[in-house]
C-alpha atoms as a PDB file:
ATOM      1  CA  UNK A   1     -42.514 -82.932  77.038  1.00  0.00           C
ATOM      2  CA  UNK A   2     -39.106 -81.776  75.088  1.00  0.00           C
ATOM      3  CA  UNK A   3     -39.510 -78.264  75.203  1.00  0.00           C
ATOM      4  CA  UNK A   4     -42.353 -77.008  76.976  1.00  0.00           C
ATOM      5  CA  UNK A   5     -41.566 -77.148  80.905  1.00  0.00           C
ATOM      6  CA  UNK A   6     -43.382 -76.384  84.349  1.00  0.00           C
ATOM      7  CA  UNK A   7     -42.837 -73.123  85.629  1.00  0.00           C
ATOM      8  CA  UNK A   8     -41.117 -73.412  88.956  1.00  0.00           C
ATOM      9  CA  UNK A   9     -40.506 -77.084  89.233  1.00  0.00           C
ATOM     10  CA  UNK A  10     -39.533 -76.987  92.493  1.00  0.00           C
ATOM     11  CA  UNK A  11     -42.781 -74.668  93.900  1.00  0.00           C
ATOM     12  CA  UNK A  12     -41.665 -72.162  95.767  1.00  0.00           C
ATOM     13  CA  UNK A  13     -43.441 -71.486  98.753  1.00  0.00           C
ATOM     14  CA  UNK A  14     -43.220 -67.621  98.229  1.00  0.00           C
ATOM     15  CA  UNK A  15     -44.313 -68.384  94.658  1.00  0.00           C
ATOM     16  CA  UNK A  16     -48.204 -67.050  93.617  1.00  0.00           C
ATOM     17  CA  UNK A  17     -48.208 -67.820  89.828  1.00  0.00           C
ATOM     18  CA  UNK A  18     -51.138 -69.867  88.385  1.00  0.00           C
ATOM     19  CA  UNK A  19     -50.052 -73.106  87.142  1.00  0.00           C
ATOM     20  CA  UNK A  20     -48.597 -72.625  83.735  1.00  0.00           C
ATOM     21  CA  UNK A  21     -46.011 -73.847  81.204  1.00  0.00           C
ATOM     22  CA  UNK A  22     -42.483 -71.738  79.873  1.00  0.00           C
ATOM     23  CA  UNK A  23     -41.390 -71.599  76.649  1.00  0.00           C
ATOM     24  CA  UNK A  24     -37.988 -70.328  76.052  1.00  0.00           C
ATOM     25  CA  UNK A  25     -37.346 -69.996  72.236  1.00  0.00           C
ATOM     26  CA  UNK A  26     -33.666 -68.838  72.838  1.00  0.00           C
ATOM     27  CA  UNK A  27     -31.070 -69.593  75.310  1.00  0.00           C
ATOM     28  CA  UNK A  28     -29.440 -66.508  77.386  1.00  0.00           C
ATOM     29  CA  UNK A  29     -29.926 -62.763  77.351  1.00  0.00           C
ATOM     30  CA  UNK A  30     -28.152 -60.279  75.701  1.00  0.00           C
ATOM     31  CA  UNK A  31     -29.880 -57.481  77.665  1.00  0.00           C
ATOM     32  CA  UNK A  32     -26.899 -57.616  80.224  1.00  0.00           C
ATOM     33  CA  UNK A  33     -29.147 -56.621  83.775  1.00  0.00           C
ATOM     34  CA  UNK A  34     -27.241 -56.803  86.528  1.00  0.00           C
ATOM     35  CA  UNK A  35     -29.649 -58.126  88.539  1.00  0.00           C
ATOM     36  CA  UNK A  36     -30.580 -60.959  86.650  1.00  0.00           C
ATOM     37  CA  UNK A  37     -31.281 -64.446  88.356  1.00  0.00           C
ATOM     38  CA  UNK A  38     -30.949 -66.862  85.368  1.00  0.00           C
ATOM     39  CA  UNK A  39     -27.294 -65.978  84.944  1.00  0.00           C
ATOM     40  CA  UNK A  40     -26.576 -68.198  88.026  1.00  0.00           C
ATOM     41  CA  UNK A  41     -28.387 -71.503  86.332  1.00  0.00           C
ATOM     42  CA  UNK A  42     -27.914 -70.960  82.548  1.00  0.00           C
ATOM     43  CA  UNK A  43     -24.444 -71.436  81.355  1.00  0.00           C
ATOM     44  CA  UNK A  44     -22.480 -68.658  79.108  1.00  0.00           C
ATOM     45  CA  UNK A  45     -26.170 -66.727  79.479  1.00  0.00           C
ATOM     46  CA  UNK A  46     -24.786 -63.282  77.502  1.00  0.00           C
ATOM     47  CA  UNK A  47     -24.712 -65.681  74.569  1.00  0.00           C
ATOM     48  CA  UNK A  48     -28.136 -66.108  72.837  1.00  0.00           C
ATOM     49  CA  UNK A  49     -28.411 -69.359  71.209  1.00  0.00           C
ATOM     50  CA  UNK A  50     -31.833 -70.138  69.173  1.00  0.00           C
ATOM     51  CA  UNK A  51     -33.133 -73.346  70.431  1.00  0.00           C
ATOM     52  CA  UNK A  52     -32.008 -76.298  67.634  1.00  0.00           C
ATOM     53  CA  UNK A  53     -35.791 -77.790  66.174  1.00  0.00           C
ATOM     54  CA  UNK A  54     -37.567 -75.448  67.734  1.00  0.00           C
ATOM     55  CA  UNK A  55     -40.903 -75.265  65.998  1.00  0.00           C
ATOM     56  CA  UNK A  56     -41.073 -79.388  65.648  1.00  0.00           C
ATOM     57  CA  UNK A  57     -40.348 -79.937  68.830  1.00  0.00           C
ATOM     58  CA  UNK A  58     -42.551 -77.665  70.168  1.00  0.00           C
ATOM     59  CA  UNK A  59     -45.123 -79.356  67.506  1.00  0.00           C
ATOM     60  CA  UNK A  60     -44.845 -82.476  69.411  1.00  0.00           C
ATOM     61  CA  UNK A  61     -45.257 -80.855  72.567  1.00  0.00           C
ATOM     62  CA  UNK A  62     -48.359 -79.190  71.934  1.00  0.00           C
ATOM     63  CA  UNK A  63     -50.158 -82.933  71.137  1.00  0.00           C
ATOM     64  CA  UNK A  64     -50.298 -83.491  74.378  1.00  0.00           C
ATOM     65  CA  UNK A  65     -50.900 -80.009  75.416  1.00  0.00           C
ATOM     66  CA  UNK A  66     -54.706 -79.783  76.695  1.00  0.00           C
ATOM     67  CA  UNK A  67     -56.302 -76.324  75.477  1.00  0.00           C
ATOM     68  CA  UNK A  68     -56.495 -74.868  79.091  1.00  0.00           C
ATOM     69  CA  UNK A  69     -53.409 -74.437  79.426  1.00  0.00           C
ATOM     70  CA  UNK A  70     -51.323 -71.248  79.980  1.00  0.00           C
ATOM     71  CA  UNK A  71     -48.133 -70.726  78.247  1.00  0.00           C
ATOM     72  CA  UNK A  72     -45.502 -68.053  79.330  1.00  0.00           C
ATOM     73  CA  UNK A  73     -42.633 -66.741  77.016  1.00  0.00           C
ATOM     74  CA  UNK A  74     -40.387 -66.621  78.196  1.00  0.00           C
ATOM     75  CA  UNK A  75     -39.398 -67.252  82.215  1.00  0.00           C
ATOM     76  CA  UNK A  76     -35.204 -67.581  81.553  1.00  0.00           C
ATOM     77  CA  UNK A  77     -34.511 -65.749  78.635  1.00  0.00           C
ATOM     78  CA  UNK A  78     -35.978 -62.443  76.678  1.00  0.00           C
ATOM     79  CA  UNK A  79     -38.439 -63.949  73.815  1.00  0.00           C
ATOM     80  CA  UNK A  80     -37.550 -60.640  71.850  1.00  0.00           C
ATOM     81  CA  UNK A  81     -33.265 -60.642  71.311  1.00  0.00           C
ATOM     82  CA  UNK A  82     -31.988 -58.471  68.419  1.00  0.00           C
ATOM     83  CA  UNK A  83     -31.614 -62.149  66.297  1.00  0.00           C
ATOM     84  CA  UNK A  84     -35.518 -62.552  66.686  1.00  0.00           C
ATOM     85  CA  UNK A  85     -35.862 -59.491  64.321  1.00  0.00           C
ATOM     86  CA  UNK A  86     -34.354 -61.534  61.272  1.00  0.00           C
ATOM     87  CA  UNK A  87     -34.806 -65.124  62.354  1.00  0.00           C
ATOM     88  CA  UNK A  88     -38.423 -64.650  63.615  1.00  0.00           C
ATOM     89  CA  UNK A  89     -38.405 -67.982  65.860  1.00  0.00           C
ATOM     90  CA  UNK A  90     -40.711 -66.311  68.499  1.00  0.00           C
ATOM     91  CA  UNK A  91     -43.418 -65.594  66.238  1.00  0.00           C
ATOM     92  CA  UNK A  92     -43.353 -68.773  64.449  1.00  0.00           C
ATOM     93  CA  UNK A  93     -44.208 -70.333  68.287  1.00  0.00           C
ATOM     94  CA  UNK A  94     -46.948 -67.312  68.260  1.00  0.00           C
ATOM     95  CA  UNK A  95     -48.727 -69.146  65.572  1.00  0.00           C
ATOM     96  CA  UNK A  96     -48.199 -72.547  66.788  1.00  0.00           C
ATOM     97  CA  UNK A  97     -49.617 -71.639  69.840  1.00  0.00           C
ATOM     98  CA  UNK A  98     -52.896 -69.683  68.398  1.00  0.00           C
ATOM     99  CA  UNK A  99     -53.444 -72.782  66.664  1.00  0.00           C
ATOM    100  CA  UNK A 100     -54.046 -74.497  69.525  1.00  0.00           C
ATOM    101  CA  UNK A 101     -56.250 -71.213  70.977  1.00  0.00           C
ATOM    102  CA  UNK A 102     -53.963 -71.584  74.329  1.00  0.00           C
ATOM    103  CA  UNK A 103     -53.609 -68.619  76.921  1.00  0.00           C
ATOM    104  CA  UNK A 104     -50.357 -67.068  76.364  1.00  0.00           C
ATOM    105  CA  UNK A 105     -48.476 -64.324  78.234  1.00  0.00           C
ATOM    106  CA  UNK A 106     -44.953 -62.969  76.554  1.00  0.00           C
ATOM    107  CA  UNK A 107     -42.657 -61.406  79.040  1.00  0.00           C
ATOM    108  CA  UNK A 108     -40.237 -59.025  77.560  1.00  0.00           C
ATOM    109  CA  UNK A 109     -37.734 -55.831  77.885  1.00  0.00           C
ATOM    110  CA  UNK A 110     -38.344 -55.612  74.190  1.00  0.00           C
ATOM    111  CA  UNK A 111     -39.847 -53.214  71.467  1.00  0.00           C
ATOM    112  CA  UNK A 112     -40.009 -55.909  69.113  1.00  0.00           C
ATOM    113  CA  UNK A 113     -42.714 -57.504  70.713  1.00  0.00           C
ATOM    114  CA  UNK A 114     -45.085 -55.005  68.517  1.00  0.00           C
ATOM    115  CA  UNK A 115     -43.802 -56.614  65.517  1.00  0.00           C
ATOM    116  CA  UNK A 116     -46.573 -59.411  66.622  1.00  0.00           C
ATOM    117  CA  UNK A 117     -49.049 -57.102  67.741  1.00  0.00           C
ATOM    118  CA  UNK A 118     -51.752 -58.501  65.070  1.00  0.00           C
ATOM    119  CA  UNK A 119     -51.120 -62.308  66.186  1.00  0.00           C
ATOM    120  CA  UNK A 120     -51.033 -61.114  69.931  1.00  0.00           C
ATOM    121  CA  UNK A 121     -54.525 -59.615  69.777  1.00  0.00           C
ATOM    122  CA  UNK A 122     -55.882 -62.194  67.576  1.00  0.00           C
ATOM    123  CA  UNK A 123     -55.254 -64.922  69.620  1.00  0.00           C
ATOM    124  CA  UNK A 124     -55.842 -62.927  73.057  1.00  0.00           C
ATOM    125  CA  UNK A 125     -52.250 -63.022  74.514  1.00  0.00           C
ATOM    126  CA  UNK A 126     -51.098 -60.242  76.814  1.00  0.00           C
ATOM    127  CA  UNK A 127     -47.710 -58.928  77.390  1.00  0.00           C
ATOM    128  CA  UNK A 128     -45.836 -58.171  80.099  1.00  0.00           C
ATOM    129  CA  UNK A 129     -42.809 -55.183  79.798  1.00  0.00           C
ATOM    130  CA  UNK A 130     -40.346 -55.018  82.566  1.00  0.00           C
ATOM    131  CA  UNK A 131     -40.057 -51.388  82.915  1.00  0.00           C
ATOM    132  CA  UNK A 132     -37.418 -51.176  86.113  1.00  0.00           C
ATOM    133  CA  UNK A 133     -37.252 -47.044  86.171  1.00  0.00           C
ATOM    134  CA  UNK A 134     -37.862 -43.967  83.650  1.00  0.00           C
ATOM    135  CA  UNK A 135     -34.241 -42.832  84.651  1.00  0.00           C
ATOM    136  CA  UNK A 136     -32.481 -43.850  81.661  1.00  0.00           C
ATOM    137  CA  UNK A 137     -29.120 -43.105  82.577  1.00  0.00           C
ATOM    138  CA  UNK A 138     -29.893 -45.205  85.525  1.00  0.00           C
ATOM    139  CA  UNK A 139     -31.273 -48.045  83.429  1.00  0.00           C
ATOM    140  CA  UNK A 140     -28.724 -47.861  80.902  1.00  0.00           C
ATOM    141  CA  UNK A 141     -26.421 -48.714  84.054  1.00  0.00           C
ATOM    142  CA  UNK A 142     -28.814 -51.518  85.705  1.00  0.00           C
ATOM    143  CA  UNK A 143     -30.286 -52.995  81.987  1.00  0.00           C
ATOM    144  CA  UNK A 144     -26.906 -51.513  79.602  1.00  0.00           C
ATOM    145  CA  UNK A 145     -28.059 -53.387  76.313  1.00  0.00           C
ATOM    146  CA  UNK A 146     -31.834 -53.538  76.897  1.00  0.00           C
ATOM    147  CA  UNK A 147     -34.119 -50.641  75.072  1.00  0.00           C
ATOM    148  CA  UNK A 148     -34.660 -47.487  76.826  1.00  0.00           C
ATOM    149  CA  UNK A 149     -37.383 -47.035  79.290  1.00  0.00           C
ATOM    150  CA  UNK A 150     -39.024 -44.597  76.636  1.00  0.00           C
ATOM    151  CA  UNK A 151     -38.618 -47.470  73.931  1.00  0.00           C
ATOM    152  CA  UNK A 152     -40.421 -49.601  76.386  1.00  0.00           C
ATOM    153  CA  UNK A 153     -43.413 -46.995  77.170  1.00  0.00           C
ATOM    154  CA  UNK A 154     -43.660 -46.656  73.349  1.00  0.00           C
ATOM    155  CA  UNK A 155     -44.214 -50.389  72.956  1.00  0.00           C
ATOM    156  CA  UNK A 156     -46.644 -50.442  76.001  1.00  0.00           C
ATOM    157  CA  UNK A 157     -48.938 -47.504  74.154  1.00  0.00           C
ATOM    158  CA  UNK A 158     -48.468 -49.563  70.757  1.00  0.00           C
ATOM    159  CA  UNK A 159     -49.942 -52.953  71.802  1.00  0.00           C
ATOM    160  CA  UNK A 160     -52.435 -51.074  73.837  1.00  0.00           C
ATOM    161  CA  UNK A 161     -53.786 -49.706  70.813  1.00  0.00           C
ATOM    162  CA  UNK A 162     -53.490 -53.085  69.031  1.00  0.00           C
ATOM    163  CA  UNK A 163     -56.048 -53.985  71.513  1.00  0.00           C
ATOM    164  CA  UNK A 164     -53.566 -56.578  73.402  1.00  0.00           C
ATOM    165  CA  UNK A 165     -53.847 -55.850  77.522  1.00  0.00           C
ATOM    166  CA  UNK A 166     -50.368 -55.201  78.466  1.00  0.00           C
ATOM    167  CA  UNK A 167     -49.236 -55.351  82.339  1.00  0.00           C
ATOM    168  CA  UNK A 168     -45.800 -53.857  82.898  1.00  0.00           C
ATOM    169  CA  UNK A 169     -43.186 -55.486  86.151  1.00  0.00           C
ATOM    170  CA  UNK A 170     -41.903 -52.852  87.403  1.00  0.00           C
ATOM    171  CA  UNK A 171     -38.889 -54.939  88.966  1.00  0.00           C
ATOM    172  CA  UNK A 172     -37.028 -55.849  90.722  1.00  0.00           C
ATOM    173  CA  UNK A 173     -37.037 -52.539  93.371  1.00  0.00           C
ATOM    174  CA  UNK A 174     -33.575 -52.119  94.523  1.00  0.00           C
ATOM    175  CA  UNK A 175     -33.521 -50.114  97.947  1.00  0.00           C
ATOM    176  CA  UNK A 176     -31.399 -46.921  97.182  1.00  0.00           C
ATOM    177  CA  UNK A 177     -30.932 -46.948  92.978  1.00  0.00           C
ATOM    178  CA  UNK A 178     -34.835 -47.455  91.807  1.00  0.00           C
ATOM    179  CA  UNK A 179     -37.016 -47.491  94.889  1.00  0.00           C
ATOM    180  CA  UNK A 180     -38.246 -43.768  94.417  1.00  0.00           C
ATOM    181  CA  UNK A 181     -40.688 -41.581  92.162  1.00  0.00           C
ATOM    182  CA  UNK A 182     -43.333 -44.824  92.267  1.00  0.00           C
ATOM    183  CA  UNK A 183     -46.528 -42.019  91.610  1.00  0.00           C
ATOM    184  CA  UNK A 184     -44.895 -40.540  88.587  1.00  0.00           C
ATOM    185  CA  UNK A 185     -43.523 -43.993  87.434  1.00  0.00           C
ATOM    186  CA  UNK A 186     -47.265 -45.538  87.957  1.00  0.00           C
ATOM    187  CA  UNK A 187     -48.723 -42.276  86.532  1.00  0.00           C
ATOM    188  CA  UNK A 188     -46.822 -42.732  83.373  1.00  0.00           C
ATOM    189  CA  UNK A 189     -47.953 -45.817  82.624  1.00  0.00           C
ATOM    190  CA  UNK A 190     -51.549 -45.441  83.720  1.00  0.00           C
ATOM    191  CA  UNK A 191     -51.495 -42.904  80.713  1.00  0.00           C
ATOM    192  CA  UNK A 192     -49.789 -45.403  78.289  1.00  0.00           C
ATOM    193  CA  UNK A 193     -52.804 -47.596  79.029  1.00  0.00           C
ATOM    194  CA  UNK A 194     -51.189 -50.548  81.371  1.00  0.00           C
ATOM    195  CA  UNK A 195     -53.732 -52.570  83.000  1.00  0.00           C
ATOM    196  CA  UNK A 196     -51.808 -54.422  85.867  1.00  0.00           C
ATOM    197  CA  UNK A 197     -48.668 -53.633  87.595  1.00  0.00           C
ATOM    198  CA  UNK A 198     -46.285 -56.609  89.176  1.00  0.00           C
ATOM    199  CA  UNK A 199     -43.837 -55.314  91.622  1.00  0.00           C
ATOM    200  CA  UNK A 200     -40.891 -57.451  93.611  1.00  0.00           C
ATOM    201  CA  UNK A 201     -37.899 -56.150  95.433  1.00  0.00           C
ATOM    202  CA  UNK A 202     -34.199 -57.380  94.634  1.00  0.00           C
ATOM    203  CA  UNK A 203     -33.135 -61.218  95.460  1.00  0.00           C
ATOM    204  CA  UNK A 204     -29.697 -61.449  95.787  1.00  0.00           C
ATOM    205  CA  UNK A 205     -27.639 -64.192  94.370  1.00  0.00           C
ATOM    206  CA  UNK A 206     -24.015 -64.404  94.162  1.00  0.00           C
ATOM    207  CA  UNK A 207     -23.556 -63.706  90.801  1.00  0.00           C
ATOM    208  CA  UNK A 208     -25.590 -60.373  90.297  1.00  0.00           C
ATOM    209  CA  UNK A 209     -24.477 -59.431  93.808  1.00  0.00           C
ATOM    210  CA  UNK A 210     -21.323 -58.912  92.222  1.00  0.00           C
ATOM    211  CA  UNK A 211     -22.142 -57.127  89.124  1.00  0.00           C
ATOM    212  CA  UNK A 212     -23.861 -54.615  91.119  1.00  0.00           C
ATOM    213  CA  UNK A 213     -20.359 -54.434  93.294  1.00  0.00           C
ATOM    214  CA  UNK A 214     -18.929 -53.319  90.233  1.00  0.00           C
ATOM    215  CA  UNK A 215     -21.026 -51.197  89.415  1.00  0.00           C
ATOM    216  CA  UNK A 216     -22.232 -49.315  92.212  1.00  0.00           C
ATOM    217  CA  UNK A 217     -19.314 -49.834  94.816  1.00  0.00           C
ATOM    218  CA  UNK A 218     -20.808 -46.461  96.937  1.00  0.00           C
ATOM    219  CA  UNK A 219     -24.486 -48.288  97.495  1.00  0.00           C
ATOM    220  CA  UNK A 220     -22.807 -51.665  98.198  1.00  0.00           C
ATOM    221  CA  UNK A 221     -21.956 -51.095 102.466  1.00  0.00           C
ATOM    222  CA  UNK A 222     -25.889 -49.861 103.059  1.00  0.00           C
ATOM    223  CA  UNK A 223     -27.045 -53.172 100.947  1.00  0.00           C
ATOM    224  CA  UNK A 224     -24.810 -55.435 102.415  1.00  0.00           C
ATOM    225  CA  UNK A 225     -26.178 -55.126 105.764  1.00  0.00           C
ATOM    226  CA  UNK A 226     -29.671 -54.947 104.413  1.00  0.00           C
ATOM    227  CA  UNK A 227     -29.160 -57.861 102.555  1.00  0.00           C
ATOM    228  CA  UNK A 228     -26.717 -59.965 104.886  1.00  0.00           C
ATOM    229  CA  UNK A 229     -26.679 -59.223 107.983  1.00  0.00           C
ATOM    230  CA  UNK A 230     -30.505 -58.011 108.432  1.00  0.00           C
ATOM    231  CA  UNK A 231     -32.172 -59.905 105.618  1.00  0.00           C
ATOM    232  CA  UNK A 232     -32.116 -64.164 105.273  1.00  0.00           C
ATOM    233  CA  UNK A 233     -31.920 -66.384 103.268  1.00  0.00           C
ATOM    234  CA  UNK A 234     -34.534 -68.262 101.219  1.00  0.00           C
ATOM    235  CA  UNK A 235     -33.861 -70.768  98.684  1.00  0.00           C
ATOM    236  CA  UNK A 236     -30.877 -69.814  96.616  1.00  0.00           C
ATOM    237  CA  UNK A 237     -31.375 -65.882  97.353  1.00  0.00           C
ATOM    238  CA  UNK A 238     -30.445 -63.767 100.007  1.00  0.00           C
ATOM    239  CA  UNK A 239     -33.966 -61.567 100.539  1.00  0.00           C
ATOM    240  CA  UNK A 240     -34.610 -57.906 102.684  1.00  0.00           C
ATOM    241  CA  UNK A 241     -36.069 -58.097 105.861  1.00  0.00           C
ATOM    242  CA  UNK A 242     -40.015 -58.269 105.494  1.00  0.00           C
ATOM    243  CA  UNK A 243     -40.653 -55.047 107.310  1.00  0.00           C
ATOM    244  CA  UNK A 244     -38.339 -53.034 104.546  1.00  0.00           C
ATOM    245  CA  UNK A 245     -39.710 -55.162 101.446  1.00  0.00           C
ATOM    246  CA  UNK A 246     -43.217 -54.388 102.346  1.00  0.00           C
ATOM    247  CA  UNK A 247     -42.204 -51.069 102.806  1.00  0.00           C
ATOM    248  CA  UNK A 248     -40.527 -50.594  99.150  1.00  0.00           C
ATOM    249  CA  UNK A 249     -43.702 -52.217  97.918  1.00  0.00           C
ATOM    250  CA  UNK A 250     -46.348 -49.808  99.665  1.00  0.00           C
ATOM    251  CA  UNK A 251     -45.735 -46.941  97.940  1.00  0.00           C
ATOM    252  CA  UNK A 252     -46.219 -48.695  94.580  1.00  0.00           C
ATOM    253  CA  UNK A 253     -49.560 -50.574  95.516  1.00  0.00           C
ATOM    254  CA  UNK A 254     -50.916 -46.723  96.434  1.00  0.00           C
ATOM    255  CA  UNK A 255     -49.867 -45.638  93.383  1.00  0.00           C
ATOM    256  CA  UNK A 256     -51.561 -48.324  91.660  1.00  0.00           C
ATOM    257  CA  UNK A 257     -55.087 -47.945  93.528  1.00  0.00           C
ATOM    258  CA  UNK A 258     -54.931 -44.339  92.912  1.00  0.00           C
ATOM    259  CA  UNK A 259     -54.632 -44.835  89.362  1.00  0.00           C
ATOM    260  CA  UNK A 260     -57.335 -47.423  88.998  1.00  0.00           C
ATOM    261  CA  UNK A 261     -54.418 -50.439  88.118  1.00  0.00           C
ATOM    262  CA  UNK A 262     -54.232 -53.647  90.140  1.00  0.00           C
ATOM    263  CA  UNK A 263     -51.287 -54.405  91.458  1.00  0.00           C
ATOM    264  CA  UNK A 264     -49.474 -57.316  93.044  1.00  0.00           C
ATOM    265  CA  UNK A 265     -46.443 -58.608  94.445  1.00  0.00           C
ATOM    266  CA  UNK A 266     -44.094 -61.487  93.323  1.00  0.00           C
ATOM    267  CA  UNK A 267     -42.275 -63.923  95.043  1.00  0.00           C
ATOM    268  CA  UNK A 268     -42.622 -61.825  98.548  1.00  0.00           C
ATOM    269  CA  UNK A 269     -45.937 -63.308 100.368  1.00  0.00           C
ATOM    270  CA  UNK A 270     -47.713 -59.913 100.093  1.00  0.00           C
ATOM    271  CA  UNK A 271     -50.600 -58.506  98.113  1.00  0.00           C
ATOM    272  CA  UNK A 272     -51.759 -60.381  94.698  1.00  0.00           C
ATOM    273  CA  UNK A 273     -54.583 -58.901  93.231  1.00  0.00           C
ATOM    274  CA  UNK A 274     -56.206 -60.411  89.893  1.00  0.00           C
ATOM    275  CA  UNK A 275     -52.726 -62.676  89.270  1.00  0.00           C
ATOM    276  CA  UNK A 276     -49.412 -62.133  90.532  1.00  0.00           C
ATOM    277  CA  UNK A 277     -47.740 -62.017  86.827  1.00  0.00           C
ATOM    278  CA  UNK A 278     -51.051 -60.055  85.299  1.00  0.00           C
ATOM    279  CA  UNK A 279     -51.768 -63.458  83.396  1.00  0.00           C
ATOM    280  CA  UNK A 280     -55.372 -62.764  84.404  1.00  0.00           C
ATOM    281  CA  UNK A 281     -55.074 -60.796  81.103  1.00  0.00           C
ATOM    282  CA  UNK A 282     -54.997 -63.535  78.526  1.00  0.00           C
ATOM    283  CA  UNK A 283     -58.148 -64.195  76.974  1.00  0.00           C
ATOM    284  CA  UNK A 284     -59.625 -67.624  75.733  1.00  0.00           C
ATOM    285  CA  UNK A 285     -61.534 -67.431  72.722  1.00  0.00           C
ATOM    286  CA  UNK A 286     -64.980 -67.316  74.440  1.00  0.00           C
ATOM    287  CA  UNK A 287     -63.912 -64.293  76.264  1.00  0.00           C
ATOM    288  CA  UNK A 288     -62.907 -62.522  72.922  1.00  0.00           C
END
């Protein structure tokens, strides 16, 4: 296939996810995160480029596509970029993929996903929103040009009344910056109707190790040792100590069972209830 690839090629051991396929309409993120992991992989990734032939090449991709699979949009880029608002490549996919009546998850830090609400439910997609913290001064400093937490809740309440099941990542949990207020955070979005909740704590790389140097210099002695001279390395990524990830995670499953939302971890060998990514959500047409 030209466009269409396996998630996680290289299967991670730590890795959960059902088997599935990404789809990447664009090339880099404009949202800026600091602790993003594609940045190390994806050359020039601040600069969103719209794939060249995207809809015919994914066209031929999907004649070979058989109609159990599971599509995600998108694993290495945001499926939702302000250009997707006036070139509408994202959507175009939408429809190509209903055609085929495929399971489809988006994964986005975007409003504009509601746009698509009516294709979404029709063709029993779900949606999952990154949602990192409600502190928006603190996610205007970890996500600068993604939309506000409150944008995000808005969008989560939206497709929830659109009838599309929407799970929400609440990731990744950096120990210090994010990695408090998990009953009011789960509470919130309990009310806005979320149905799952993925959790993960930070993996860090070299390149987002540095951003957040720059931009939190006073948290960056505590983390090192955390990170380097308790934690170890696996794969690429340096990760906590198990003991202190489990611990970050805890208070966020609770939440979760309290409320009456699954919850599961990602990429930590720890609790996966229903589907580590809330793909468990989609719906094939004889479910609808």
């Amino acid at each position: 296939m030209n466009l269409l690839s396996p998630f996680d090629p290289w299967k991670s051991q730590l890795c959960t996810c059902p088997s599935k396929l990404s789809l990447n309409p664009y090339t880099g993120c404009s949202h800026g995160c600091l602790y993003c992991y594609a940045s190390s992989y994806i050359p020039r990734f601040s600069e969103v480029r719209p794939k060249v032939g995207l809809h015919s090449r994914l066209a031929r991709d999907l004649r070979v596509v058989t109609g159990d699979t599971f599509v995600s949009l998108a694993s290495s880029s945001d499926p939702y970029p302000p250009q997707e608002e006036r070139l509408g490549l994202t959507r175009g996919c939408l429809v190509q993929l209903s055609e085929r009546d495929l399971l489809v998850q988006v994964v986005t830090k975007s409003d504009l996903v509601v746009r698509d609400a009516d294709i979404l439910s029709d063709m029993g997609a779900t949606v999952a929103i990154t949602i990192t913290t409600l502190d928006e001064e603190l996610a205007g400093r970890l996500e600068p040009h993604a939309p506000s937490p409150s944008r995000r809740l808005a969008a989560v309440r939206s497709l929830v009344r659109s009838s599309v099941p929407v799970s929400v990542r609440v990731d990744p949990i950096i120990p210090g910056l994010n990695d408090r207020g998990a009953r009011d955070l789960i509470s919130t979005l309990k009310e806005a109707g979320a149905a799952h909740v993925t959790s993960s704590t930070y993996k860090a790389r070299p390149d987002s190790w540095r951003r957040l140097t720059y931009e939190f210099p006073e948290e960056m002695g505590r983390l090192c040792r955390l990170y380097f001279e308790l934690g170890q390395k696996v794969g690429g990524s340096r990760y906590l100590p198990q003991p202190i990830r489990a611990g970050l995670l805890q208070p966020i499953a609770e939440a979760c069972h309290q409320a009456g939302i699954t919850f599961s971890s990602c990429r930590e060998g720890l609790t996966v209830e229903g589907s580590c990514d809330g793909s468990h959500l989609a719906r094939s047409s004889t479910a609808r």
